[in-house]
Every structure is written in C-alpha cells, then in structure tokens.
N, C-alpha and C. Protein backbone atom coordinates (compact mmCIF):
# COMPACT_ATOMS: atom_id res chain seq x y z
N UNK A 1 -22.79 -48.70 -17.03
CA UNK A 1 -21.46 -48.11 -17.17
C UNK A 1 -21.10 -47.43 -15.85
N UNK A 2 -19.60 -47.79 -15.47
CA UNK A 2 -19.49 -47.20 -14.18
C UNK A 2 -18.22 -46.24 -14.63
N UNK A 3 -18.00 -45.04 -13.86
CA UNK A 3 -17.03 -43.84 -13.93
C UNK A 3 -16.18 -43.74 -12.79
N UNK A 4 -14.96 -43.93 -13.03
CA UNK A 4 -14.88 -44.03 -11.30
C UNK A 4 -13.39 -42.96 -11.56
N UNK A 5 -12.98 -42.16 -10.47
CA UNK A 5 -12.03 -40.85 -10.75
C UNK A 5 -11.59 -40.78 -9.42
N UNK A 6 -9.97 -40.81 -9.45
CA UNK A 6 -9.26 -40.86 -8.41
C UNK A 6 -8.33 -39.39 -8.06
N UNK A 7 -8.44 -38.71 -7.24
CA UNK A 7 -7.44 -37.40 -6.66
C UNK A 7 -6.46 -37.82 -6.31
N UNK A 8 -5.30 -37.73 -6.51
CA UNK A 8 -3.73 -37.87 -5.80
C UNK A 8 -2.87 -36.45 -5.97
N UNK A 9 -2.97 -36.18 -4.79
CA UNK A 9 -2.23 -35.00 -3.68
C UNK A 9 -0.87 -35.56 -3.47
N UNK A 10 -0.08 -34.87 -4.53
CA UNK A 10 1.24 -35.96 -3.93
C UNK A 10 2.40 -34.21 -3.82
N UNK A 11 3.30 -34.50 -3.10
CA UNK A 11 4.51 -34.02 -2.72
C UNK A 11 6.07 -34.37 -3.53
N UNK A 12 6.29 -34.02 -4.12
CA UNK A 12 7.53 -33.78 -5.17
C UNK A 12 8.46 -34.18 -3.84
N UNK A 13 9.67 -35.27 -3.98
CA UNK A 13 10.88 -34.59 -3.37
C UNK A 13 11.81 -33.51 -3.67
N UNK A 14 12.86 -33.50 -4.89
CA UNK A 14 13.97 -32.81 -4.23
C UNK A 14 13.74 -32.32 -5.84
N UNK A 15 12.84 -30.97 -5.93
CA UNK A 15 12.46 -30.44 -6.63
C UNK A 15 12.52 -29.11 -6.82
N UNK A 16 13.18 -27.78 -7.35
CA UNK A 16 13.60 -26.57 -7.07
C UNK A 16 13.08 -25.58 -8.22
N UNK A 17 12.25 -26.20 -9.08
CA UNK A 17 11.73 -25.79 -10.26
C UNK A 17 10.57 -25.96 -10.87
N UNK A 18 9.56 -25.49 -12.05
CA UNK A 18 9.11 -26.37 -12.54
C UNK A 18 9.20 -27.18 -13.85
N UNK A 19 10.33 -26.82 -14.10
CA UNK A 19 11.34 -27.51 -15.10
C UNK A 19 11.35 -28.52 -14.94
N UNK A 20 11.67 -28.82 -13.19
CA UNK A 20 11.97 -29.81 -12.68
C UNK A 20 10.96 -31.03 -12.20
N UNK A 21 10.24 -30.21 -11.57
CA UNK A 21 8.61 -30.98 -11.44
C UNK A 21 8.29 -31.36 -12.73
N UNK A 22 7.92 -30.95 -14.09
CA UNK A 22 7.91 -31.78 -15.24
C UNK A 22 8.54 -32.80 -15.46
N UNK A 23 9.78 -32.87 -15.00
CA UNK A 23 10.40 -34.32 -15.13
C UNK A 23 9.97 -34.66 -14.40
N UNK A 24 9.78 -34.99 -13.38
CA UNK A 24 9.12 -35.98 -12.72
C UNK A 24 7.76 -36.66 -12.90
N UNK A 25 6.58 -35.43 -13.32
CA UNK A 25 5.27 -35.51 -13.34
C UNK A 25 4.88 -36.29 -14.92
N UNK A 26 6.13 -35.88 -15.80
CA UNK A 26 5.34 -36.44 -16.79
C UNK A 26 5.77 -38.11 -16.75
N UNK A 27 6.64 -38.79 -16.58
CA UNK A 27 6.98 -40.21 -16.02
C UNK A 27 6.09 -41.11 -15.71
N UNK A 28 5.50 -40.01 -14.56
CA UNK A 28 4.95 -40.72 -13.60
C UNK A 28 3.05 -40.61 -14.76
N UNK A 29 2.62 -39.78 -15.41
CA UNK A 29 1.17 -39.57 -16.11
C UNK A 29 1.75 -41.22 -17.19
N UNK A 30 2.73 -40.92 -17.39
CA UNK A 30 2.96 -42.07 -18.88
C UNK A 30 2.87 -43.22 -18.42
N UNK A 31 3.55 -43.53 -17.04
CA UNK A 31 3.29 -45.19 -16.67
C UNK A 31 2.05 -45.33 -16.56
N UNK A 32 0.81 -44.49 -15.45
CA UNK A 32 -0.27 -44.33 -15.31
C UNK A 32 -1.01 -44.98 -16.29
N UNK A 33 -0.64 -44.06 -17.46
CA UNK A 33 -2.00 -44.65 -18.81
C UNK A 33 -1.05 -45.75 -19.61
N UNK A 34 0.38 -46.38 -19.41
CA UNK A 34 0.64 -47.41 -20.02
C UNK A 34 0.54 -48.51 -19.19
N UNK A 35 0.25 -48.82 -18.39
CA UNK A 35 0.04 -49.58 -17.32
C UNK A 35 -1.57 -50.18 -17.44
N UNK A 36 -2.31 -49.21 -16.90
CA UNK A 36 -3.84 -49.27 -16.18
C UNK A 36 -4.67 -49.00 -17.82
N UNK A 37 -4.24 -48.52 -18.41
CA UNK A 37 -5.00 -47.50 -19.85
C UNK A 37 -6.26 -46.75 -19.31
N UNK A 38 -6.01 -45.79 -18.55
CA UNK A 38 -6.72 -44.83 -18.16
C UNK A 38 -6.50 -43.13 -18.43
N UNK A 39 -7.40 -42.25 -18.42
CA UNK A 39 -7.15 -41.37 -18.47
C UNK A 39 -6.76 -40.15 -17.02
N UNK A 40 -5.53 -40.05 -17.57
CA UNK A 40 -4.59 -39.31 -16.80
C UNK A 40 -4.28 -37.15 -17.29
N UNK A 41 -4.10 -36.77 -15.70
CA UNK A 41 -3.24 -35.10 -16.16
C UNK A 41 -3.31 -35.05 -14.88
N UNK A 42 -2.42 -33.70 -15.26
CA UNK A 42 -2.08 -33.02 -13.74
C UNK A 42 -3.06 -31.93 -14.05
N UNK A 43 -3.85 -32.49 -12.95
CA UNK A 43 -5.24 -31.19 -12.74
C UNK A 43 -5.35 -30.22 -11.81
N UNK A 44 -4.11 -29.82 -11.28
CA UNK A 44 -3.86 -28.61 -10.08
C UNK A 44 -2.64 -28.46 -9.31
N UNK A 45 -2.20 -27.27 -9.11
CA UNK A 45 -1.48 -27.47 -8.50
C UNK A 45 -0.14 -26.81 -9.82
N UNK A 46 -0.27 -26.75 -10.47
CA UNK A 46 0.33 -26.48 -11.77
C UNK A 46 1.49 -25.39 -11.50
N UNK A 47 1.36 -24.57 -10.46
CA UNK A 47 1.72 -23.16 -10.17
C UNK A 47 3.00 -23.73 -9.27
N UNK A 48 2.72 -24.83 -8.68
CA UNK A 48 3.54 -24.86 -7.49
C UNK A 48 5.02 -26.36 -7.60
N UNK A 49 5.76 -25.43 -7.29
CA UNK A 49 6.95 -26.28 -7.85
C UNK A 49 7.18 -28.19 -7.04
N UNK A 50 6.58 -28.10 -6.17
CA UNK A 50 6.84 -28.73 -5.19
C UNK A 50 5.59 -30.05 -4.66
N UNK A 51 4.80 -29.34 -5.44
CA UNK A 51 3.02 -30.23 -5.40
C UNK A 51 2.44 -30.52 -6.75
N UNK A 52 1.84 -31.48 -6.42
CA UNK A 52 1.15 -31.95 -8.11
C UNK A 52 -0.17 -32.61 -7.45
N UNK A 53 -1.23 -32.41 -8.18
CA UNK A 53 -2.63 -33.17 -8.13
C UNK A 53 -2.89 -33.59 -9.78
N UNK A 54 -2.71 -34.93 -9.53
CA UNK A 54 -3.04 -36.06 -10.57
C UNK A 54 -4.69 -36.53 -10.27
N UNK A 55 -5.10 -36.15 -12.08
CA UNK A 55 -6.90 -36.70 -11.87
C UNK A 55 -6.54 -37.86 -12.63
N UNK A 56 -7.02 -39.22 -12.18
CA UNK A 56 -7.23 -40.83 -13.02
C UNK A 56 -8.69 -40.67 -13.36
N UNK A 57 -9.10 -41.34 -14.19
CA UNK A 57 -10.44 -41.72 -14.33
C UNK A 57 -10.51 -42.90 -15.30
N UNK A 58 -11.33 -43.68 -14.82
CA UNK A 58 -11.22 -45.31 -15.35
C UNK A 58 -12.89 -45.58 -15.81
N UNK A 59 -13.46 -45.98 -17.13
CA UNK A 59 -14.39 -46.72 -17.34
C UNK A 59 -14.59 -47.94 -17.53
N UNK A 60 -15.65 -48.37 -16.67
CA UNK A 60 -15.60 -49.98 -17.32
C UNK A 60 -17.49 -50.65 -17.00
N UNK A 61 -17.96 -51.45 -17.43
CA UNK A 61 -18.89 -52.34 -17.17
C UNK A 61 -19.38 -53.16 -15.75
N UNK A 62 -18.22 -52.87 -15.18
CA UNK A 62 -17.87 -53.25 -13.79
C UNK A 62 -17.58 -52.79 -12.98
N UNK A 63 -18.22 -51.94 -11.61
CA UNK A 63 -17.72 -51.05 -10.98
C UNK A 63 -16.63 -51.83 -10.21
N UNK A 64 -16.45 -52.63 -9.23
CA UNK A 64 -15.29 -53.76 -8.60
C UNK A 64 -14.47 -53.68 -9.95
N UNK A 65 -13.96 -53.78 -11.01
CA UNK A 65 -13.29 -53.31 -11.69
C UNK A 65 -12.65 -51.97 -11.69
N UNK A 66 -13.22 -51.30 -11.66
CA UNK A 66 -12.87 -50.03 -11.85
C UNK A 66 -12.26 -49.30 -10.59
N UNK A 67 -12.67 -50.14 -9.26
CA UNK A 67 -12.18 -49.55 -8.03
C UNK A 67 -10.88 -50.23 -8.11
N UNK A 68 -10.90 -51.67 -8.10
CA UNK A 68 -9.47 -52.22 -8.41
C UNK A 68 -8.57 -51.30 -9.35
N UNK A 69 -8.94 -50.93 -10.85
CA UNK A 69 -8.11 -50.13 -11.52
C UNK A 69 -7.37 -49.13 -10.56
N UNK A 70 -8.33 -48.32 -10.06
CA UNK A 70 -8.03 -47.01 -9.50
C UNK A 70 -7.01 -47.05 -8.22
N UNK A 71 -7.18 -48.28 -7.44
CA UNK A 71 -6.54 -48.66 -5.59
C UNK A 71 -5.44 -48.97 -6.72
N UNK A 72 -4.84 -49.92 -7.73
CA UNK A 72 -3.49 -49.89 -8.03
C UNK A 72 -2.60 -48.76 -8.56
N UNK A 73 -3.33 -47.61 -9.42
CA UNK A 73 -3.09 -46.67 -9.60
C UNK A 73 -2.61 -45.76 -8.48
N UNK A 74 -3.42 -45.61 -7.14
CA UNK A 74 -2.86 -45.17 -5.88
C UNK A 74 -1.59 -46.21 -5.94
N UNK A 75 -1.82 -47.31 -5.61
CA UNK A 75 -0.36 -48.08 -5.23
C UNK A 75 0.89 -47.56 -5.32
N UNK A 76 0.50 -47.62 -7.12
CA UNK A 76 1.72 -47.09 -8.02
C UNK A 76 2.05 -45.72 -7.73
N UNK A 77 1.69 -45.13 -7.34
CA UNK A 77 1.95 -43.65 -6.81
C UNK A 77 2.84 -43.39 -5.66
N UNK A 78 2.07 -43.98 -4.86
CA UNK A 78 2.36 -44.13 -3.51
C UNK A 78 3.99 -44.82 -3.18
N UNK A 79 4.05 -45.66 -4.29
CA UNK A 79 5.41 -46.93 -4.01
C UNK A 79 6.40 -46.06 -4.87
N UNK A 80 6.02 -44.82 -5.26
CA UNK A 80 7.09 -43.88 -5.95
C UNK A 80 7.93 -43.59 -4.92
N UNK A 81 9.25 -43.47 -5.24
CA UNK A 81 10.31 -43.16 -4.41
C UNK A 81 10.55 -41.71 -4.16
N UNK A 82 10.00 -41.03 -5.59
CA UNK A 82 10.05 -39.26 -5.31
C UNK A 82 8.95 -38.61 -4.91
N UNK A 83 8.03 -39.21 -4.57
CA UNK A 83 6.44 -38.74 -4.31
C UNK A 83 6.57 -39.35 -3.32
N UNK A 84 5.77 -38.24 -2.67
CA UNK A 84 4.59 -38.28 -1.19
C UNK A 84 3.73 -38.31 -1.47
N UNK A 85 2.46 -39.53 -1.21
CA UNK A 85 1.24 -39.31 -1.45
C UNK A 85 0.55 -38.87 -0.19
N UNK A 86 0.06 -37.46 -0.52
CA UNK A 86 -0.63 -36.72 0.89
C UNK A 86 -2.12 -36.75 1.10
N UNK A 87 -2.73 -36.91 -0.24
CA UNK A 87 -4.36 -37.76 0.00
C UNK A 87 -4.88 -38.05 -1.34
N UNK A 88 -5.64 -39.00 -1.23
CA UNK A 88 -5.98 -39.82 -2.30
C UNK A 88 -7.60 -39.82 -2.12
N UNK A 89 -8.26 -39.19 -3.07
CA UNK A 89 -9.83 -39.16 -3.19
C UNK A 89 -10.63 -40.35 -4.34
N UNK A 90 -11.56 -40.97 -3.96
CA UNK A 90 -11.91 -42.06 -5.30
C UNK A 90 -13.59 -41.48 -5.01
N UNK A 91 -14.24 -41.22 -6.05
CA UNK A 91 -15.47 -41.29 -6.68
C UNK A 91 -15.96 -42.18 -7.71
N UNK A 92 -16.97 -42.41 -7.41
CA UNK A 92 -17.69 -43.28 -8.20
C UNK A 92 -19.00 -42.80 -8.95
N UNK A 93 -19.05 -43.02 -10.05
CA UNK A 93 -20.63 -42.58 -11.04
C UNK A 93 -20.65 -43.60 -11.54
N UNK A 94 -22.52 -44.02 -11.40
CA UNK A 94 -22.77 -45.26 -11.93
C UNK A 94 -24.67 -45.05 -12.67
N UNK A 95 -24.79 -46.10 -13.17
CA UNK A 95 -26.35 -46.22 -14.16
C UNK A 95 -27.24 -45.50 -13.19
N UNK A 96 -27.46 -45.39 -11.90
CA UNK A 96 -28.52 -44.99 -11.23
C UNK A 96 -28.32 -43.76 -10.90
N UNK A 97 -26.77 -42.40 -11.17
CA UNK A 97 -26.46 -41.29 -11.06
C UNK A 97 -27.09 -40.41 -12.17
C-alpha cells in the first residue's frame, strides 16, 4: 500500500474576506475529490484571507499511480484562473516505511 500527500500553497486573487476565500476554496476541495476521489481540506492558513494550504492524499496499490493522481491534482490547481500556486510539496509512504 502506497500513501502519497500533496501541499499546495496557493494565493487567492481578488479576495477581501474570508467569506470570500470560502467561495473560492470550497469549489476548488469539491472538484479535487470529484475528479481524482481523494481526500481533500484546507489544512492552514485558515486565518488568512488571501492564502490557502490544501492537503490531497491519495491511496492506492501502486505508487506510479498515486504520483500520477497527485501531479494532476497540482495541474488542476495550478490551471485555476483565481489561484497562484506558490509551492507544491508531494510525499510518499510506502510497505518498507
């Protein structure tokens, strides 16, 4: 069994709230897990109107699976029109961890 968990540091555009950052953030968690079927939240950053850190984490039988899951998940982030993606972290846990 492989675990594999992705960080995305992304930048809100034209955001003045966090009223407002919720609209955006939750959109973007729902395509995430209707898309990929992974588990998705905003794991930091919560305080700040303007920044969001999204945790992915993907299981599968296949680690090359699971990195693929995770690099399209960046994609999809990244090819957002209201997000800046400012860094993107991927870990991996596997049978020999």
């Amino acid at each position: 069994m492989y675990v594999g968990v992705l960080e995305l540091d992304v930048l809100l555009g034209d955001v003045h709230s966090l009223k407002q950052k919720r609209a955006v953030v939750r959109p973007v968690v729902a395509e995430l897990r209707r898309r990929f079927e992974v588990a998705v939240a905003e794991a930091g950053n919560q305080d700040l109107h303007r920044r969001a850190l999204f945790g992915v984490a993907a299981v599968s039988g296949d680690a090359a699976h699971v990195r693929e899951v995770l690099e399209a998940c960046e994609r999809l982030v990244a090819a957002r029109p209201e997000l800046e993606l400012l860094s993107a972290r991927q870990r991996m846990l596997g049978p020999e961890d």
